[in-house]
N, C-alpha and C. Protein backbone atom coordinates (compact mmCIF):
# COMPACT_ATOMS: atom_id res chain seq x y z
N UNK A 1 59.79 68.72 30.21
CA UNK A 1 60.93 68.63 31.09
C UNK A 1 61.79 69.88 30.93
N UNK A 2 62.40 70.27 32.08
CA UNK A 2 63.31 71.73 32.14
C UNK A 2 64.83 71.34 31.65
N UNK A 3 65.07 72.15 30.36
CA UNK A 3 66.41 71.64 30.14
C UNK A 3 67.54 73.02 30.42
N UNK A 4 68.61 72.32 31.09
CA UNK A 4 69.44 73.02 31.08
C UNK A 4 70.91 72.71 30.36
N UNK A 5 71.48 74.11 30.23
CA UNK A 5 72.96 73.86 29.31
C UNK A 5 73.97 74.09 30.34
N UNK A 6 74.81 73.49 30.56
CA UNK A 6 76.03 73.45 31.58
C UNK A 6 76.91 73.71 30.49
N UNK A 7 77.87 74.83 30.98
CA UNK A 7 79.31 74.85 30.73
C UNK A 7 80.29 74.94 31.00
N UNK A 8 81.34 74.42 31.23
CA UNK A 8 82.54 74.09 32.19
C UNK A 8 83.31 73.31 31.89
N UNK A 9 84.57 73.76 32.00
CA UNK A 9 86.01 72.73 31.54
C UNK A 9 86.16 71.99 32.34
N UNK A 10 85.87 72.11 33.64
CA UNK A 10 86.29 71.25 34.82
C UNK A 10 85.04 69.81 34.61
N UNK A 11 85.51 68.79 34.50
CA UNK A 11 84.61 67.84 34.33
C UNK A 11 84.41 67.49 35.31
N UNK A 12 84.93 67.39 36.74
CA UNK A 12 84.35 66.93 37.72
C UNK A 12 83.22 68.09 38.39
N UNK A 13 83.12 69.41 37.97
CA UNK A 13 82.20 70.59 38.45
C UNK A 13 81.31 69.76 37.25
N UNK A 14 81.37 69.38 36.01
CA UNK A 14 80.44 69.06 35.27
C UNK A 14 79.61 67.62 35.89
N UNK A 15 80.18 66.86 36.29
CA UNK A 15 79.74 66.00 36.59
C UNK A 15 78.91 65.73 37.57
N UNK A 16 79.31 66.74 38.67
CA UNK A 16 78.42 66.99 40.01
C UNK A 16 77.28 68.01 40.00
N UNK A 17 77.41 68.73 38.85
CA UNK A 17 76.25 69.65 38.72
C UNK A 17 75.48 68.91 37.78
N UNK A 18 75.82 67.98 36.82
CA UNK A 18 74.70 67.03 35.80
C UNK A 18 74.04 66.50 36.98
N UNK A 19 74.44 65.42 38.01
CA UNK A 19 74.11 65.00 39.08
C UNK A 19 72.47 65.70 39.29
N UNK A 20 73.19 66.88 40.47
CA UNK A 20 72.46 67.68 41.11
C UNK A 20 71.41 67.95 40.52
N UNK A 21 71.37 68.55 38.76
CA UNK A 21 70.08 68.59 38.19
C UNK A 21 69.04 67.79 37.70
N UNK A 22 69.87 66.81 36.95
CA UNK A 22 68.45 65.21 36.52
C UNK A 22 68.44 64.56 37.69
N UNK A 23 68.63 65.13 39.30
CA UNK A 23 68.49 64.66 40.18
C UNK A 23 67.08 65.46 40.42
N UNK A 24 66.79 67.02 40.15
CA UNK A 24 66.03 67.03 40.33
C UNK A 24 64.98 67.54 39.11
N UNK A 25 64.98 66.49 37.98
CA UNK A 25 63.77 66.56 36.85
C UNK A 25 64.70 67.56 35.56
N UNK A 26 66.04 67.64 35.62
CA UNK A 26 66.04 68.50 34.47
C UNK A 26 66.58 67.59 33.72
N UNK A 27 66.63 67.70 32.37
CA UNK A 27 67.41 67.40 31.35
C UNK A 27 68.88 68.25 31.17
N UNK A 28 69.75 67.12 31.22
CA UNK A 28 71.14 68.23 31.45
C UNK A 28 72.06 67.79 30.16
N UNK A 29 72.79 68.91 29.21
CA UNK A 29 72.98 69.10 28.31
C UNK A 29 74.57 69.71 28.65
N UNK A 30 75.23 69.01 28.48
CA UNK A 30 76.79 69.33 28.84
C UNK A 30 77.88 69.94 27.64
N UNK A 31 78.72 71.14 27.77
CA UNK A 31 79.49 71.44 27.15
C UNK A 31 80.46 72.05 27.98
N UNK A 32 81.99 71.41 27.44
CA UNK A 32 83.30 71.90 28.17
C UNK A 32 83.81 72.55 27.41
N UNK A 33 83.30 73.93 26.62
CA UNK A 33 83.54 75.01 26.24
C UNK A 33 82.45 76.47 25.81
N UNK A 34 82.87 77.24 25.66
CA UNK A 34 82.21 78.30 24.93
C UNK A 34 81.75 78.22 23.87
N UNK A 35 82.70 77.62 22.89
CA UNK A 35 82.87 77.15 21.86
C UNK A 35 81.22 76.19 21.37
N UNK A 36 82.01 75.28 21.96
CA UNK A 36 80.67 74.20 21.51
C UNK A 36 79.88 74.70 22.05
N UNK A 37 79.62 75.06 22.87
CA UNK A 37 78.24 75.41 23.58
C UNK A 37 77.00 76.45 22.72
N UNK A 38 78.25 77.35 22.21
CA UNK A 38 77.62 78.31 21.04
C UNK A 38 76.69 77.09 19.75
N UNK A 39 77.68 76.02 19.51
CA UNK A 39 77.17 75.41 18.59
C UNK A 39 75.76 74.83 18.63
N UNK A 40 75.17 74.60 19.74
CA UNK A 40 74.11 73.90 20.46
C UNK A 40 73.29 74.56 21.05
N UNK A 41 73.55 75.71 21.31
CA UNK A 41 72.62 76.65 22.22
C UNK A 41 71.17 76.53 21.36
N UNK A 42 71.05 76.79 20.10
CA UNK A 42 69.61 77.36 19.36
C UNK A 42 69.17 75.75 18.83
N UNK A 43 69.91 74.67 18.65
CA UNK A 43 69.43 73.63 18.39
C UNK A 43 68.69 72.63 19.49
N UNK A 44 69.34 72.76 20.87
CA UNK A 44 69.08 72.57 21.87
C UNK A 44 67.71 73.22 22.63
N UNK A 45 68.27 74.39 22.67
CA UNK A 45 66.94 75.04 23.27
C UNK A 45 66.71 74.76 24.87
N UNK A 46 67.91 75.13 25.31
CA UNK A 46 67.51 75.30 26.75
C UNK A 46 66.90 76.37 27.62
N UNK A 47 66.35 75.64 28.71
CA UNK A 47 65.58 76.94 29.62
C UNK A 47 65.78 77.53 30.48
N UNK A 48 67.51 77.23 30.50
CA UNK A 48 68.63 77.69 31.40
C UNK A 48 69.91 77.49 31.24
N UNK A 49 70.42 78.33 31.25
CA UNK A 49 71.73 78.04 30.66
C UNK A 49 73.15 78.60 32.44
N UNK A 50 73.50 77.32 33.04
CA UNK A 50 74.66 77.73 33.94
C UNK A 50 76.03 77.75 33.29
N UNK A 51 77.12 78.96 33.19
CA UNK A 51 78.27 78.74 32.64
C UNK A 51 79.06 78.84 33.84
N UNK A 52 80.45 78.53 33.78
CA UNK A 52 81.48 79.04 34.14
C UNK A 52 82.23 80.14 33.52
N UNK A 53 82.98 81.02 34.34
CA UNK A 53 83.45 82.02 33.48
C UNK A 53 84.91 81.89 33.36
N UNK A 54 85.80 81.18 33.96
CA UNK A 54 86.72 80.97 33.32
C UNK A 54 87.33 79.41 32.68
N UNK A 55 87.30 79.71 31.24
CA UNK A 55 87.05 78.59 30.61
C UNK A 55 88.20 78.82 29.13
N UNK A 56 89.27 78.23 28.63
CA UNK A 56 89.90 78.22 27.99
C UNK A 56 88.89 78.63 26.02
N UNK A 57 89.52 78.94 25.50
CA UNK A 57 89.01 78.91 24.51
C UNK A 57 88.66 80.39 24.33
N UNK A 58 87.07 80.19 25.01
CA UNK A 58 86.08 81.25 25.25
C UNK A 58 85.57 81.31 26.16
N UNK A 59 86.62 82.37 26.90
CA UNK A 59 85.47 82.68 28.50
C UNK A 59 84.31 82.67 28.53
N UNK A 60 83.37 82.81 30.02
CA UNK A 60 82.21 82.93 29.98
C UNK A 60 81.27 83.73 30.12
N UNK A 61 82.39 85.21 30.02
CA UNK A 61 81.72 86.31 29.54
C UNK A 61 81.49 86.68 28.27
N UNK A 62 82.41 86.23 27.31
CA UNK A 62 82.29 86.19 25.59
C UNK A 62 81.59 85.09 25.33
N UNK A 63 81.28 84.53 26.03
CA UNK A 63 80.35 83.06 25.53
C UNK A 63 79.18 83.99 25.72
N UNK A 64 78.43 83.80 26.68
CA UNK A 64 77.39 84.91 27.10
C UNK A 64 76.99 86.23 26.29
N UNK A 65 78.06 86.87 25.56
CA UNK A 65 77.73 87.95 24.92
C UNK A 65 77.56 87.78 23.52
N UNK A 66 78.18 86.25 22.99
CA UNK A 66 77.65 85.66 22.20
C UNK A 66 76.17 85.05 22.04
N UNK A 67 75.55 84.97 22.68
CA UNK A 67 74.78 83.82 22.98
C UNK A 67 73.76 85.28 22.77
N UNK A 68 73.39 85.89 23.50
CA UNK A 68 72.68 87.59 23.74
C UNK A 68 72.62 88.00 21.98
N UNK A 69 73.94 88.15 22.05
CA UNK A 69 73.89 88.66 20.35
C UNK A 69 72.87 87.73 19.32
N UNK A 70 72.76 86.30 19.67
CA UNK A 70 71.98 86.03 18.93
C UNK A 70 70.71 85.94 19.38
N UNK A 71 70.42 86.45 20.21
CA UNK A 71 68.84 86.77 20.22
C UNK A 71 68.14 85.69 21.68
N UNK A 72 69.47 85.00 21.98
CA UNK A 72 68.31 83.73 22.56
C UNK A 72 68.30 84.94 24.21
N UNK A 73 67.34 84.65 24.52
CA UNK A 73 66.62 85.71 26.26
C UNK A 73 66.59 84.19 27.17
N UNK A 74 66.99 83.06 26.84
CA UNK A 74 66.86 82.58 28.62
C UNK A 74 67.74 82.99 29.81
N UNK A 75 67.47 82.51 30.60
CA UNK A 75 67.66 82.72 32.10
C UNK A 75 69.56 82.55 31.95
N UNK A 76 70.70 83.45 32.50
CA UNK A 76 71.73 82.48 32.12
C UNK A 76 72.64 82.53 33.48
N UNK A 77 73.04 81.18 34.43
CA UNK A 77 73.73 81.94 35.82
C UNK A 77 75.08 81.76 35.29
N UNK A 78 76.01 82.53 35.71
CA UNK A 78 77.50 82.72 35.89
C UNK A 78 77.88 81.60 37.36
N UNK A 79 78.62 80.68 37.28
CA UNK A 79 79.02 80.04 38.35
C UNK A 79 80.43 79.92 38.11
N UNK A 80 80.75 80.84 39.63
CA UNK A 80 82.22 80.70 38.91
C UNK A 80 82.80 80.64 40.35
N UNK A 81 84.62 80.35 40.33
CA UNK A 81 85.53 80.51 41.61
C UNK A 81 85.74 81.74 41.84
N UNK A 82 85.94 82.99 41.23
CA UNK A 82 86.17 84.10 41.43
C UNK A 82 85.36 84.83 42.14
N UNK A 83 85.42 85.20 43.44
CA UNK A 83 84.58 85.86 44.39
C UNK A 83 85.09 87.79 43.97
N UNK A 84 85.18 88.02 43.12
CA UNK A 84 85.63 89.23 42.93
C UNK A 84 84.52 90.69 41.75
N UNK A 85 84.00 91.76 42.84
CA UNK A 85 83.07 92.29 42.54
C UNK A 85 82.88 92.70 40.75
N UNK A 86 84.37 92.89 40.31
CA UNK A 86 84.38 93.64 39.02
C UNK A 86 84.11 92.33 37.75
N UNK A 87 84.71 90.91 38.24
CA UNK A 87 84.28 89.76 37.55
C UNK A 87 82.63 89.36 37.19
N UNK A 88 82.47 89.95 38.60
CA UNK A 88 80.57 89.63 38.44
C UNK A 88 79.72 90.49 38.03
N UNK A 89 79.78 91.77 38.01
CA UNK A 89 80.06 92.83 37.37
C UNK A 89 80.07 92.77 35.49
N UNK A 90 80.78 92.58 35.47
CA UNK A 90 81.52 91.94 33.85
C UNK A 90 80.45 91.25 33.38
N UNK A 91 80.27 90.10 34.16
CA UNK A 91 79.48 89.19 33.70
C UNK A 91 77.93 89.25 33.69
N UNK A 92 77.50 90.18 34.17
CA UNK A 92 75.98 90.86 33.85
C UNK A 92 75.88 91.52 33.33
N UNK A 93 77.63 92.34 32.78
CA UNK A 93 77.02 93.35 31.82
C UNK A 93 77.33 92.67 30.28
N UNK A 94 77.84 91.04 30.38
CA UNK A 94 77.71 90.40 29.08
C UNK A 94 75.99 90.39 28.70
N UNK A 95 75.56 89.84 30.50
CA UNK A 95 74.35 89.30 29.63
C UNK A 95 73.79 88.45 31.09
N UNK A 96 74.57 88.00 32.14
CA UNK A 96 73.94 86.45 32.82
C UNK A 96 72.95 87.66 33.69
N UNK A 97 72.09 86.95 34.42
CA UNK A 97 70.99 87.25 34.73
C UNK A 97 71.51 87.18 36.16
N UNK A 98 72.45 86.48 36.59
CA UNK A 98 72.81 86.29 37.92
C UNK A 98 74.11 85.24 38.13
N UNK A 99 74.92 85.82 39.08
CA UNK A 99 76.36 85.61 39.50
C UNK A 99 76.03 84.88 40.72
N UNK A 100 76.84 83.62 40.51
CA UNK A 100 77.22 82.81 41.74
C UNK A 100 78.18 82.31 42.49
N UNK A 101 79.18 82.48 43.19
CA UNK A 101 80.50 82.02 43.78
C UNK A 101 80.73 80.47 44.03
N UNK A 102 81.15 80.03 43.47
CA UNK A 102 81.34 78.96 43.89
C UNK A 102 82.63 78.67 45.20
N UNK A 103 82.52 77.86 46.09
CA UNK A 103 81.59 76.60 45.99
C UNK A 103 80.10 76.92 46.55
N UNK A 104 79.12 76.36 46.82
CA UNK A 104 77.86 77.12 46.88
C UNK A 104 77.15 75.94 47.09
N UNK A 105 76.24 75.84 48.15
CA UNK A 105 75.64 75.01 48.71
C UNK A 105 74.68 74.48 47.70
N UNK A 106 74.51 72.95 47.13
CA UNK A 106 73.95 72.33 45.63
C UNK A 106 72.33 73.25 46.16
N UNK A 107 71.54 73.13 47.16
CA UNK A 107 69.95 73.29 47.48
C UNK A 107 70.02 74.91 46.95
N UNK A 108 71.26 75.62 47.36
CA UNK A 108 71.10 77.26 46.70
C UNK A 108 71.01 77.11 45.86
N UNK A 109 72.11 76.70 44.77
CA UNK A 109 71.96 76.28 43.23
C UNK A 109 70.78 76.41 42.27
N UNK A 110 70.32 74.98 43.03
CA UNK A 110 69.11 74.75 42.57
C UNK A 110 67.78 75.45 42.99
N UNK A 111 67.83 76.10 43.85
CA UNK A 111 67.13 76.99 43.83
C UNK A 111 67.11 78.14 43.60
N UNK A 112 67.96 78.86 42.89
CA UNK A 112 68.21 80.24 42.41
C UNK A 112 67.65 79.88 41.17
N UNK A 113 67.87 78.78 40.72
CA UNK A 113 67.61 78.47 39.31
C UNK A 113 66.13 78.03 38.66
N UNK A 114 65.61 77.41 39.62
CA UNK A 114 64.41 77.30 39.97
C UNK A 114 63.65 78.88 39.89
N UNK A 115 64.15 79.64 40.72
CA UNK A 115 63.10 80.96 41.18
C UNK A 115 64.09 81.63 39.66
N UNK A 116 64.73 81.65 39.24
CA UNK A 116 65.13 82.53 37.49
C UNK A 116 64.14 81.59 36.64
N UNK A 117 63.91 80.41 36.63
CA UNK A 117 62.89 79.43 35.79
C UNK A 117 61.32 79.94 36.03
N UNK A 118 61.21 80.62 36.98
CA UNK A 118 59.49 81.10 37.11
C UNK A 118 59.64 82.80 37.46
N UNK A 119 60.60 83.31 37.07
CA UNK A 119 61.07 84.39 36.94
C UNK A 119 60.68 85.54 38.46
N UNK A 120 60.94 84.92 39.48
CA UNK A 120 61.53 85.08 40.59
C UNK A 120 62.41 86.11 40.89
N UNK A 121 63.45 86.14 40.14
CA UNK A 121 64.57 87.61 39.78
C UNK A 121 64.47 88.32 39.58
């Protein structure tokens, strides 16, 4: 089974994106920080990792450049509200593999993520 790591403070973006994915076959693995998420990343072992990038604690560009630093290479998307070039920008040069604006049609979603899962990108 395809597991993915969600991260996001907003619990209702968490809740509708858990949805959307064990809707379609993933195992979904929830954290509403940077923080924890760091804690779980290598025990977990996901095969995708979606963050948000603005997130109290630890954004989700220092989450991300954390995560790189330790070695793990999966797939990682940036989903965020900020439609702004130098944010997305930022956030690939932490590390994500690909920037998404939210709000964003769930079938794109899941399929960007899908085609980064069979390395499509």
């Amino acid at each position: 089974m395809k597991k993915i790591l969600i991260i996001d403070d907003d619990m209702t973006a968490l809740d509708i994106v858990d949805y959307l994915f064990e809707d379609h076959g993933f195992e979904v693995i929830r954290r509403a920080d940077g923080m924890s998420a760091l804690e779980c990343v290598s025990s977990e072992q996901p095969n995708i990792i979606l963050v948000d990038l603005m997130m109290p604690k630890m954004n989700g560009q220092e989450c991300v450049r954390e995560i790189r630093k330790r070695g793990i290479a999966v797939p990682i998307v940036a989903f965020t509200a900020l439609d702004d070039p130098e944010v997305h920008q930022d956030a690939r040069n932490a590390g994500c593999n690909l920037v998404l604006t939210k709000p964003c049609k769930p079938a794109v979603l899941v399929q960007h993520v899908e085609e980064l899962l069979r390395g499509a990108h």
